[in-house]
N, C-alpha and C. Protein backbone atom coordinates (compact mmCIF):
# COMPACT_ATOMS: atom_id res chain seq x y z
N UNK A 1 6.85 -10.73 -6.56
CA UNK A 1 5.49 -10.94 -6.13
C UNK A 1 4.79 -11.77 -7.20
N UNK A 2 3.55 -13.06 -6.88
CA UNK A 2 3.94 -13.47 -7.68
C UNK A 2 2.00 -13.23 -8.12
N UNK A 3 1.54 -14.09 -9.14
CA UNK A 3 -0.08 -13.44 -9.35
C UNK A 3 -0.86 -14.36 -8.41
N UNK A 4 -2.01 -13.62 -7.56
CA UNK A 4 -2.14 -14.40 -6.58
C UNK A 4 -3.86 -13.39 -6.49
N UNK A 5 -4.64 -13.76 -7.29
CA UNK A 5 -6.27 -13.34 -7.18
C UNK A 5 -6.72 -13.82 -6.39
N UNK A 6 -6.89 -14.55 -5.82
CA UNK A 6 -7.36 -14.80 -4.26
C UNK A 6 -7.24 -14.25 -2.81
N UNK A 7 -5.99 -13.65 -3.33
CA UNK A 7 -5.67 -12.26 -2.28
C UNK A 7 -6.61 -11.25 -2.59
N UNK A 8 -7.31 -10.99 -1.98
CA UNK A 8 -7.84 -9.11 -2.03
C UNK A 8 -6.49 -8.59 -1.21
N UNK A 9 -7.06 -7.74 -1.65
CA UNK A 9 -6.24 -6.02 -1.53
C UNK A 9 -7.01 -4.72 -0.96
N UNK A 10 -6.88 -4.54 0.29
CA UNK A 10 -7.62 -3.30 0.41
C UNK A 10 -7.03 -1.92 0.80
N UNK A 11 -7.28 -0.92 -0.23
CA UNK A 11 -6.36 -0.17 -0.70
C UNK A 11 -7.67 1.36 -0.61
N UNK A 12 -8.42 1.75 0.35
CA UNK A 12 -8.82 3.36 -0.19
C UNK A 12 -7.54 4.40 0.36
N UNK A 13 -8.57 5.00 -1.11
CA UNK A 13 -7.84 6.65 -0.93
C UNK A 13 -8.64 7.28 -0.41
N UNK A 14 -8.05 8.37 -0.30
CA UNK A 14 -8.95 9.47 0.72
C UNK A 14 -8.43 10.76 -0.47
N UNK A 15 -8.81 11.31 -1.60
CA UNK A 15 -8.73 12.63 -2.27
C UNK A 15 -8.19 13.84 -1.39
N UNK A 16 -8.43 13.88 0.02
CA UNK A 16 -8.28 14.99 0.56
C UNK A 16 -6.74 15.03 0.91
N UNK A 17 -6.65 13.58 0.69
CA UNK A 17 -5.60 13.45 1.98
C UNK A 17 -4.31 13.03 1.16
N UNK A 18 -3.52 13.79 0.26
CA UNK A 18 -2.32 13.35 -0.82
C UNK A 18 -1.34 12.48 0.34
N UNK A 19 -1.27 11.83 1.48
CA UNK A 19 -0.57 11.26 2.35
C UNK A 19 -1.55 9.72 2.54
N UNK A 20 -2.50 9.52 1.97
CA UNK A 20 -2.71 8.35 2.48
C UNK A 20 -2.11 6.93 2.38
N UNK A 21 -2.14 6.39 3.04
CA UNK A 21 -1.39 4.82 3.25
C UNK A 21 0.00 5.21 3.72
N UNK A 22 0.61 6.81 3.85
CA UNK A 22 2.13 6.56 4.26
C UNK A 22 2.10 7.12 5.81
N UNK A 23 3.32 6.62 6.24
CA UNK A 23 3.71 7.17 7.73
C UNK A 23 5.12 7.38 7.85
N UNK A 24 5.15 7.80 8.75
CA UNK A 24 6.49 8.78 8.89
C UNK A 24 7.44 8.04 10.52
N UNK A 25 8.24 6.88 9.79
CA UNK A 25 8.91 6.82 11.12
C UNK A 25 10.27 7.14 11.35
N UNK A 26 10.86 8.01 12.37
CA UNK A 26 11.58 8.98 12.36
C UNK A 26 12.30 9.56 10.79
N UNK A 27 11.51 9.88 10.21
CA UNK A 27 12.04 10.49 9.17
C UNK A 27 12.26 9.74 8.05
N UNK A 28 11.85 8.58 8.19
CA UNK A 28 11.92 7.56 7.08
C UNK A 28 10.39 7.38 6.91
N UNK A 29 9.84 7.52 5.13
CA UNK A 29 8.58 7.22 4.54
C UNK A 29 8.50 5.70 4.10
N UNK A 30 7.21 5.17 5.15
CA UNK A 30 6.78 3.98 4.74
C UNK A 30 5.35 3.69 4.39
N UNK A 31 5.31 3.38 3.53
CA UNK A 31 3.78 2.59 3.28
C UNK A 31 3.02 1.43 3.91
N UNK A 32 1.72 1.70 4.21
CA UNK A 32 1.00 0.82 5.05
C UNK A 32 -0.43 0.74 3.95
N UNK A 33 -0.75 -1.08 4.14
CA UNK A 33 -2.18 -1.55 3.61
C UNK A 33 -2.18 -2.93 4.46
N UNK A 34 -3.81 -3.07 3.43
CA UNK A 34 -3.68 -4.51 4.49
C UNK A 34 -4.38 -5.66 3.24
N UNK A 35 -4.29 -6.75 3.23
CA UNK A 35 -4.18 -7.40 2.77
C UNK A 35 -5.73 -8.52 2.81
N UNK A 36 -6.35 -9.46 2.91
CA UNK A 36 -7.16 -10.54 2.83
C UNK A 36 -6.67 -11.97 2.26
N UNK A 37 -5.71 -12.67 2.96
CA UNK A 37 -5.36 -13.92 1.89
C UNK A 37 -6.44 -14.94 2.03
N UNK A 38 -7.26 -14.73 3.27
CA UNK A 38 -8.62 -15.68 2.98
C UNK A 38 -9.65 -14.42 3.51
N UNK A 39 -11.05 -15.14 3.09
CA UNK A 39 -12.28 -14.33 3.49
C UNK A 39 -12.07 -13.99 5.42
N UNK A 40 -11.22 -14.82 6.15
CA UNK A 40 -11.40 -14.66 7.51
C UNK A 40 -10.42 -14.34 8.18
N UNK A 41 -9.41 -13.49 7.51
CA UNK A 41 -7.82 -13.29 8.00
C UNK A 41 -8.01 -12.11 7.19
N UNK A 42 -6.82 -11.25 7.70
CA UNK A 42 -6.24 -9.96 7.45
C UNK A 42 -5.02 -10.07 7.74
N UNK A 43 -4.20 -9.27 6.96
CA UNK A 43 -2.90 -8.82 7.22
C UNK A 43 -2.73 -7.49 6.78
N UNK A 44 -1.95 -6.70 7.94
CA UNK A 44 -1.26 -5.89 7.23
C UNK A 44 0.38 -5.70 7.10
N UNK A 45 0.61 -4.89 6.40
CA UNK A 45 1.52 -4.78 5.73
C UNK A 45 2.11 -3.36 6.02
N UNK A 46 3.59 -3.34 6.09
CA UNK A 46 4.04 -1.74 6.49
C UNK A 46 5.47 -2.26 5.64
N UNK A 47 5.65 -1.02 4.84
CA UNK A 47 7.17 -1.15 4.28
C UNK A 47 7.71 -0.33 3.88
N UNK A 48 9.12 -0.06 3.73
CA UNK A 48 9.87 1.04 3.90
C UNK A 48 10.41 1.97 2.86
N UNK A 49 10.25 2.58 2.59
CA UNK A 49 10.08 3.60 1.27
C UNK A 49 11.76 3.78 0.88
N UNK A 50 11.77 3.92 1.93
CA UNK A 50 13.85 4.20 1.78
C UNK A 50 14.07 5.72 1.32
N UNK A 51 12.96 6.45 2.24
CA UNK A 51 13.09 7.74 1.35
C UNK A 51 12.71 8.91 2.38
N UNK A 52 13.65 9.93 2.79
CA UNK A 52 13.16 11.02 3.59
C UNK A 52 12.22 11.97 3.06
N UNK A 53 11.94 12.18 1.74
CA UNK A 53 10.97 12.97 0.90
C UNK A 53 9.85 12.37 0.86
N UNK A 54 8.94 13.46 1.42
CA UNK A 54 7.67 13.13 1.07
C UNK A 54 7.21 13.22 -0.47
N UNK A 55 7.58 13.77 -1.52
CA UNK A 55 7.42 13.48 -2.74
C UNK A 55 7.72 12.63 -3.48
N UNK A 56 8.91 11.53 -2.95
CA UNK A 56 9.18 10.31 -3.63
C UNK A 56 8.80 9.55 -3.16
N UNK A 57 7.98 9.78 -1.87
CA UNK A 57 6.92 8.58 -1.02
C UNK A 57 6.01 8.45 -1.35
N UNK A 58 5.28 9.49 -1.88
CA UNK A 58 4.37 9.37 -3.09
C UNK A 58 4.16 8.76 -3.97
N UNK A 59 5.45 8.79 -4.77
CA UNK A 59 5.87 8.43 -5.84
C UNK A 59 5.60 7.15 -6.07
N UNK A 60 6.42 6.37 -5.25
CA UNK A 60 6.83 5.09 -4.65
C UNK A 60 5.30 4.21 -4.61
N UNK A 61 4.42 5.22 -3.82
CA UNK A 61 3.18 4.49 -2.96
C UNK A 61 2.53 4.28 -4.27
N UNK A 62 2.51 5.44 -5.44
CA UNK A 62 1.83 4.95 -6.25
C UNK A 62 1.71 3.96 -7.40
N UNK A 63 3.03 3.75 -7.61
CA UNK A 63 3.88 3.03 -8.25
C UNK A 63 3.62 1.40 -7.98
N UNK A 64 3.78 1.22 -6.15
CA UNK A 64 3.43 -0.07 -5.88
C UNK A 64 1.97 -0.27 -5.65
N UNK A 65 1.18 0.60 -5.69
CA UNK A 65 -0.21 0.65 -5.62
C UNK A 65 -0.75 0.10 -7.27
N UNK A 66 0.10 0.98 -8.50
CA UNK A 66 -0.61 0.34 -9.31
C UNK A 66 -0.28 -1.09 -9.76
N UNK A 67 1.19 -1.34 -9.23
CA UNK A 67 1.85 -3.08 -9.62
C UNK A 67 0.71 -4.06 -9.03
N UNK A 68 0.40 -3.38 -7.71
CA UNK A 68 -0.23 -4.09 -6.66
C UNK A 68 -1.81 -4.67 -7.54
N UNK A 69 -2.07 -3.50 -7.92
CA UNK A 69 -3.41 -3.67 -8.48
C UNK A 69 -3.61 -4.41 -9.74
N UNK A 70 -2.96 -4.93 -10.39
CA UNK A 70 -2.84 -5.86 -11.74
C UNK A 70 -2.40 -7.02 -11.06
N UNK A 71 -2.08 -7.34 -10.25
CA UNK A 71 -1.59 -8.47 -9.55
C UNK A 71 -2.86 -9.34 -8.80
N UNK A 72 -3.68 -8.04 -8.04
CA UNK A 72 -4.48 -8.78 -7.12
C UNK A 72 -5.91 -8.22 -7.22
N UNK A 73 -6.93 -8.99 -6.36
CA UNK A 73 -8.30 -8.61 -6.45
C UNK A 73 -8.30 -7.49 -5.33
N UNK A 74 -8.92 -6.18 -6.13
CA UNK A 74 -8.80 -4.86 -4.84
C UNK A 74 -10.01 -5.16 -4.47
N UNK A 75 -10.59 -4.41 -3.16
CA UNK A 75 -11.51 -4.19 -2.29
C UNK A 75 -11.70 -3.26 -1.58
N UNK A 76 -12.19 -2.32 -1.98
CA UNK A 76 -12.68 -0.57 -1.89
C UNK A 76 -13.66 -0.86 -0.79
């Protein structure tokens, strides 16, 4: 990934909710966000954790959440 500040990043958490941004497809944990590469476009993004545990999906989400965040401009 390469450094790219012109991308926002929009990334909330929800405190209540230790599952946010992941989903569960048949039994495989993937992460979902969405992206801004201009002010008038969106993307999102879904990708695959490679992991039946919900504790290393966690793991994972947070891991690329914080790479994510030194990389790009977030937007809460």
């Amino acid at each position: 990934m390469t450094e790219n500040r012109s991308v926002v990043l929009a990334i909330r958490t929800d405190e209540d909710n230790p599952n946010h941004h992941l989903w569960n497809n048949n039994g495989t944990w993937f992460v979902h966000y969405t992206v801004y590469p201009t002010p008038i476009t969106k993307q999102r993004v879904r990708k695959s954790l490679k992991t039946k545990c919900i504790d290393e999906a966690r793991r994972k989400r947070d891991v690329l959440f914080k790479l994510m965040s030194s990389k790009f401009t977030l937007a809460y």
